[in-house]
Protein backbone atom coordinates (compact mmCIF):
# COMPACT_ATOMS: atom_id res chain seq x y z
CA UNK A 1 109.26 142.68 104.28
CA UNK A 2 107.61 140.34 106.49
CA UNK A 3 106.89 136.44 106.35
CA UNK A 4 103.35 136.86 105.55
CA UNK A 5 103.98 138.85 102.77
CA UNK A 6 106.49 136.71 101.60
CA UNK A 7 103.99 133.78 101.26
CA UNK A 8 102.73 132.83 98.16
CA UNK A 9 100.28 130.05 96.86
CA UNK A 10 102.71 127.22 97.50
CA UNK A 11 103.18 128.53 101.04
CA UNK A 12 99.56 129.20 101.66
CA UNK A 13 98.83 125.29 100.45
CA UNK A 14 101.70 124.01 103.09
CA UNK A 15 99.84 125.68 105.41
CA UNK A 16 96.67 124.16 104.72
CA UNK A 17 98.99 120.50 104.81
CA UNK A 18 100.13 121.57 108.32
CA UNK A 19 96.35 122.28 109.64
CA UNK A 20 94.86 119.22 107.73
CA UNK A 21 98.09 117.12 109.51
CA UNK A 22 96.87 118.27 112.62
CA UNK A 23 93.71 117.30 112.16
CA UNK A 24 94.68 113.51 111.25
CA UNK A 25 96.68 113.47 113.88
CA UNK A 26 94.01 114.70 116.26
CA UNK A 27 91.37 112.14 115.18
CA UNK A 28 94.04 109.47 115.02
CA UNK A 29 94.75 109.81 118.71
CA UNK A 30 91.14 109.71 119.21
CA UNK A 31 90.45 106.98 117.53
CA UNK A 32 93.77 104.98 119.05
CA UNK A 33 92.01 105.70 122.68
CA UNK A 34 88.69 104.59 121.73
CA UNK A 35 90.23 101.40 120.32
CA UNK A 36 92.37 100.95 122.97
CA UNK A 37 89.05 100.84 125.22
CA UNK A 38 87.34 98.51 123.26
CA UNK A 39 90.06 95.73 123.11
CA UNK A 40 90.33 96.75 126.63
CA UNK A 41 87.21 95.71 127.67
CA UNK A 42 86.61 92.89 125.26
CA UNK A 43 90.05 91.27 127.38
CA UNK A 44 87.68 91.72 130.55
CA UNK A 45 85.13 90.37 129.17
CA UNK A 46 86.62 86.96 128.09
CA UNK A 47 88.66 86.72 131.19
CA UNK A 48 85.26 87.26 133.47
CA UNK A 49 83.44 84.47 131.13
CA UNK A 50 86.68 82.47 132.27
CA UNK A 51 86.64 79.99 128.85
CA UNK A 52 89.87 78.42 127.83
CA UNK A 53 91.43 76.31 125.06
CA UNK A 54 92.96 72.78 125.49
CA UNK A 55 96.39 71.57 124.63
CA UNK A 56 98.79 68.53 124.87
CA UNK A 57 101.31 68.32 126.03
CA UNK A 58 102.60 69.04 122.33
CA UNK A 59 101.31 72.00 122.43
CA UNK A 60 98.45 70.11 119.94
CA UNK A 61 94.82 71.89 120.18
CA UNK A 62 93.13 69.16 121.40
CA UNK A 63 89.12 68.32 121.75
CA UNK A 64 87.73 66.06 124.66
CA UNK A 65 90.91 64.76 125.13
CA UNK A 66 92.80 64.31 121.50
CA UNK A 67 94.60 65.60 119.04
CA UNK A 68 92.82 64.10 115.95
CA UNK A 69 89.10 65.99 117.72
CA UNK A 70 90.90 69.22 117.56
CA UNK A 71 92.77 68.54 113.96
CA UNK A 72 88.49 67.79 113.14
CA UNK A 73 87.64 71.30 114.27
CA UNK A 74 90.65 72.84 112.66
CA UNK A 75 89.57 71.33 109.24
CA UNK A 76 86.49 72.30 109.45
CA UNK A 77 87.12 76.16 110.38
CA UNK A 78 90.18 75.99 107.81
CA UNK A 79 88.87 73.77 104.48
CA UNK A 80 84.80 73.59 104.93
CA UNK A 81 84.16 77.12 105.96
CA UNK A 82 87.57 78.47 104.05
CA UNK A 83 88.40 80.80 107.51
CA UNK A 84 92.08 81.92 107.51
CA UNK A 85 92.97 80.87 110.69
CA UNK A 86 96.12 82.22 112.45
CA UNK A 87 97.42 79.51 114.53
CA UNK A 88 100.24 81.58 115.87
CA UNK A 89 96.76 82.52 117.82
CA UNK A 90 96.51 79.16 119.59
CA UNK A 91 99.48 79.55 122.02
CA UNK A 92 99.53 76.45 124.69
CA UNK A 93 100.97 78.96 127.09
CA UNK A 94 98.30 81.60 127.23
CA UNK A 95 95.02 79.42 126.96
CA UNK A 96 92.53 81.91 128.14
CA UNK A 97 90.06 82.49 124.43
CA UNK A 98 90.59 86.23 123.98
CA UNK A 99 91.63 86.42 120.03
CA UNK A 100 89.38 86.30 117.37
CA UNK A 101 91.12 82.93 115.57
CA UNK A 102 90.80 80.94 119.34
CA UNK A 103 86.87 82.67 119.33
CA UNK A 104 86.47 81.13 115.87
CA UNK A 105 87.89 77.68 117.05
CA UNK A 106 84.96 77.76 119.80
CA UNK A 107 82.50 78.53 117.58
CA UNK A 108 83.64 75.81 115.72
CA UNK A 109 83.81 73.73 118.68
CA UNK A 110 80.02 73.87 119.09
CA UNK A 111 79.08 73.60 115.52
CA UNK A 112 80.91 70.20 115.01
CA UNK A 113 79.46 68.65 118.28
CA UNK A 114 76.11 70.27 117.01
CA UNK A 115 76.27 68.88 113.54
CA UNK A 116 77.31 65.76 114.46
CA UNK A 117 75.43 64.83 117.49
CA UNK A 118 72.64 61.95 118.12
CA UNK A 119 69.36 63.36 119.25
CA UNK A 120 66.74 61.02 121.35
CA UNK A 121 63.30 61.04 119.68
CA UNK A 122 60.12 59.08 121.40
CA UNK A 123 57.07 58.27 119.77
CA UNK A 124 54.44 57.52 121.41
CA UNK A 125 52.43 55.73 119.00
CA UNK A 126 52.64 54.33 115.40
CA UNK A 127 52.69 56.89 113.32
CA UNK A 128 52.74 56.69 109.39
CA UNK A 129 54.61 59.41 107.58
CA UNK A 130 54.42 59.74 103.93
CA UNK A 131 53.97 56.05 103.08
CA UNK A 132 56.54 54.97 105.84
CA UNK A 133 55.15 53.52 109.34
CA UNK A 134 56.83 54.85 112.58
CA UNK A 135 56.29 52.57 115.39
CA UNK A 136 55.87 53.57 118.47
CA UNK A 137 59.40 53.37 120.39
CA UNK A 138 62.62 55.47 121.21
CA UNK A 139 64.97 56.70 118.49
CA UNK A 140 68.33 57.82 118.59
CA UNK A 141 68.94 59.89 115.21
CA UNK A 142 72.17 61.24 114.00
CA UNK A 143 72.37 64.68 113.22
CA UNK A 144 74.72 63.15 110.52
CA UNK A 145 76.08 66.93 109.38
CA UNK A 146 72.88 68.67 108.91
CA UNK A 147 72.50 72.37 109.63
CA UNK A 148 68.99 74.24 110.62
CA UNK A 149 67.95 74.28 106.91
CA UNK A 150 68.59 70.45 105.89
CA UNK A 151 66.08 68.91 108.81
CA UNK A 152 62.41 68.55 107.68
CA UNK A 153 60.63 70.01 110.55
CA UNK A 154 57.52 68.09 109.64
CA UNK A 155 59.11 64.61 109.17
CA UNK A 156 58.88 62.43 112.85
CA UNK A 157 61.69 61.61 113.46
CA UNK A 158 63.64 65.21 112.00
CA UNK A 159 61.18 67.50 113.17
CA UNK A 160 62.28 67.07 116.65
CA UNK A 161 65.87 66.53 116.27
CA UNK A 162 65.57 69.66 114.09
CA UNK A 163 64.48 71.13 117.46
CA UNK A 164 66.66 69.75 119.69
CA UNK A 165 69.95 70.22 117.86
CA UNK A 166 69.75 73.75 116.73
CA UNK A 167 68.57 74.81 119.73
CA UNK A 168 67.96 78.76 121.26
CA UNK A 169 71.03 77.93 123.16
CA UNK A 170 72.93 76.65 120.25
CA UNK A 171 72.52 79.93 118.26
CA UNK A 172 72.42 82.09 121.27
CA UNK A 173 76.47 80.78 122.09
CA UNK A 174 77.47 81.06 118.43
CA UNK A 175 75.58 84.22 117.87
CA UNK A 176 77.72 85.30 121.02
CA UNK A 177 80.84 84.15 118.95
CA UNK A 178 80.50 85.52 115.78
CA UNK A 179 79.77 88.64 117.74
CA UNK A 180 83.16 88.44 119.46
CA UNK A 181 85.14 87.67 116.34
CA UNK A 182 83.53 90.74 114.90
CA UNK A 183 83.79 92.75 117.80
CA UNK A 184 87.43 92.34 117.82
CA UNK A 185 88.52 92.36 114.26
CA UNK A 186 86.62 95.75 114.05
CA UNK A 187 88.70 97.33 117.27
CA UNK A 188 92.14 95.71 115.88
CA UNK A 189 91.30 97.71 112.58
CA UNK A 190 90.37 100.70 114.42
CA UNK A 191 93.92 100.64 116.36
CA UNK A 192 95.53 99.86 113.53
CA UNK A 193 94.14 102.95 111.23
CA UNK A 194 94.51 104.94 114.07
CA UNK A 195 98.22 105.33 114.18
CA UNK A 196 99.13 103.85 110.52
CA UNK A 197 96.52 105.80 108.59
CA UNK A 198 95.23 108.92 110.36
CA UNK A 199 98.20 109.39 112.88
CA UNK A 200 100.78 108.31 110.34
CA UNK A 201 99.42 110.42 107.48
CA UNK A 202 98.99 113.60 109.92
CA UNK A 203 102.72 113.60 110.50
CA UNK A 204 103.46 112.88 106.92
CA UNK A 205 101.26 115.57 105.99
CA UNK A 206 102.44 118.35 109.09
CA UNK A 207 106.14 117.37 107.85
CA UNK A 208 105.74 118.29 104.46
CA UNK A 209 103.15 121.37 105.06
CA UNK A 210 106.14 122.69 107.36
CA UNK A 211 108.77 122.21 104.77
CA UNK A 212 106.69 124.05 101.94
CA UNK A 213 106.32 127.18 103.14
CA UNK A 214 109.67 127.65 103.85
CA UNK A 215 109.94 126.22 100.22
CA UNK A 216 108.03 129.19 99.08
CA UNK A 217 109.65 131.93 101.06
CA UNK A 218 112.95 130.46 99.50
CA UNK A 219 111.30 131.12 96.08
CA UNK A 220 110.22 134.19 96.33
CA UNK A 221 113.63 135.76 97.78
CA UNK A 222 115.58 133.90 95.18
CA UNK A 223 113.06 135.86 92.84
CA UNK A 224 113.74 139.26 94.69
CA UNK A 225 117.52 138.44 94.38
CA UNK A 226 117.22 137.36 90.66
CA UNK A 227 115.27 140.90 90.32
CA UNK A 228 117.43 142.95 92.10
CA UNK A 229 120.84 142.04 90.16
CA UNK A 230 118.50 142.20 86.68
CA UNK A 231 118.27 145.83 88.09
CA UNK A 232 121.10 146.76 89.07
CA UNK A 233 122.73 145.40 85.31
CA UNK A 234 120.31 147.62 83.94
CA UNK A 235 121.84 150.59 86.06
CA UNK A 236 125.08 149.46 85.00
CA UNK A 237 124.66 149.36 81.05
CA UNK A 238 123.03 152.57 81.33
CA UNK A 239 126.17 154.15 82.42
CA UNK A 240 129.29 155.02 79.31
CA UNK A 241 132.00 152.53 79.55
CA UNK A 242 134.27 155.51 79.56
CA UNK A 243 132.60 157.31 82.24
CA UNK A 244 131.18 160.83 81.69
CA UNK A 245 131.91 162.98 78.76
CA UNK A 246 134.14 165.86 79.76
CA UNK A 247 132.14 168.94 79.97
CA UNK A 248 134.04 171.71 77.16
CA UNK A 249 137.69 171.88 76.60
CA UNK A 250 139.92 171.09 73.58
C-alpha cells in the first residue's frame, strides 16, 4: 500500500500546515528584505542631511550648550506630550540623529525654541485695537508657550508673531520629523513581523504540518495492525481446541 493511500484527514490537514508554512515563510522573507531596504535607506538619508545630537562630556543631552536646555526638551517630549522616550537611544558615542527617539528629541528641539521665542513686531502708526491704543513703535513679544491655535491672527501685536513663529519653515522641518519618526517605527515593525510573526509562524507551522502526516500514517497502520490480529483471533477461535474430529473409527 502506498503513502498516499495511507493518508487520511489528519495527514491531508498537515499537509495543508506544511504549504500554508511555506507560504509565511515566503512572505516573511519578503517582507524582511523590503524592511531591510527601508531602514536602509532611511540610515542614508539622515547621514546625507548630516544632523547630529549634542552631549557633555557626561554623556548629558545638552541644548545650546547645557544640560538643564536639554533636561527642558526632555520634559517636554517625556511629561507634556506623554512620548515614551527610549534614552538608551541617545548614545554620546554615536551622535549622528538616525532613531526615531533622537528624531523626536529634534522635533522637540524646534518646538520649544518655537514656543518660546520673542518675535519683533513694528507698527507703523497708532493703532487702536479693541478699546486698547497701539502706538506706533517696535515690539518684542514673547511667544510665551503658544502654539498656531492660541495667537489671535487679527490682534496687532499676535497677528504677526502668529506669522512669524509658526512659520512654513517651522512646520515644513517638523512635518519632516514626524515623518521620520513614522517612517521608521513603521519599517522596525515591518522587520520585526517579518521574522517573529510570518517567518517564525511558517516554521512553526511547516514543523508541525511535517510531523502530522507521519502522525496519521502511524494511525492508520496501528489500525491495520489492530485489524489484522482481530482477524487472525477470529481464525483462531474458529478452529476446535482439540483439533479436527477423527474421520470414522471406534
Amino acid at each position: 500500500m502506498t503513502l498516499v493511500k495511507k493518508l487520511n484527514l489528519i495527514s491531508v490537514a498537515g499537509l495543508v500546515l506544511v504549504f500554508g508554512g511555506l507560504i509565511g515563510i515566503t512572505l516573511g522573507v519578503f517582507l524582511y528584505t523590503k524592511a531591510e531596504a527601508g531602514l536602509a535607506s532611511l540610515d542614508a538619508v539622515y547621514a546625507v542631511q548630516g544632523r547630529y545630537m549634542s552631549y557633555d562630556d557626561d554623556g548629558n543631552f545638552t541644548d545650546r550648550g547645557t544640560k538643564e536646555a536639554g533636561d527642558s526638551i526632555l520634559a517636554l517630549i517625556e511629561e507634556d506630550w506623554n512620548f515614551e522616550l527610549n534614552r538608551d537611544n541617545l548614545d554620546p558615542n554615536d551622535t549622528l540623529v538616525n532613531t526615531p527617539d533622537e528624531l523626536m528629541v529634534q522635533y522637540g528641539i524646534i518646538s520649544d525654541h518655537t514656543l518660546h521665542g520673542t518675535q519683533t513686531v513694528i507698527l507703523d502708526e497708532n493703532v487702536e485695537y479693541q478699546g486698547v491704543m497701539y502706538e506706533a513703535g517696535i515690539y518684542e513679544v514673547d511667544v510665551d508657550g503658544r502654539h498656531f491655535s492660541d495667537l489671535d491672527r487679527i490682534n496687532l501685536l499676535e497677528g504677526p508673531v502668529r506669522t512669524q513663529t509658526w512659520s512654513p519653515l517651522a512646520f515644513s522641518l517638523l512635518s519632516s520629523l514626524i515623518g521620520g519618526v513614522n517612517s521608521d517605527y513603521q519599517a522596525g515593525m515591518a522587520h520585526f513581523m517579518s521574522w517573529s510573526i510570518f517567518i517564525g509562524l511558517g516554521v512553526m507551522f511547516a514543523i508541525a504540518g511535517v510531523f502530522v502526516p507521519l502522525g496519521g500514517v502511524q494511525v492508520t497502520r496501528k489500525a491495520e495492525a489492530v485489524a489484522a490480529i482481530k482477524v487472525q483471533a477470529e481464525r483462531t477461535t474458529a478452529i476446535p481446541i482439540g483439533g479436527l474430529a477423527p474421520v470414522g473409527g471406534d
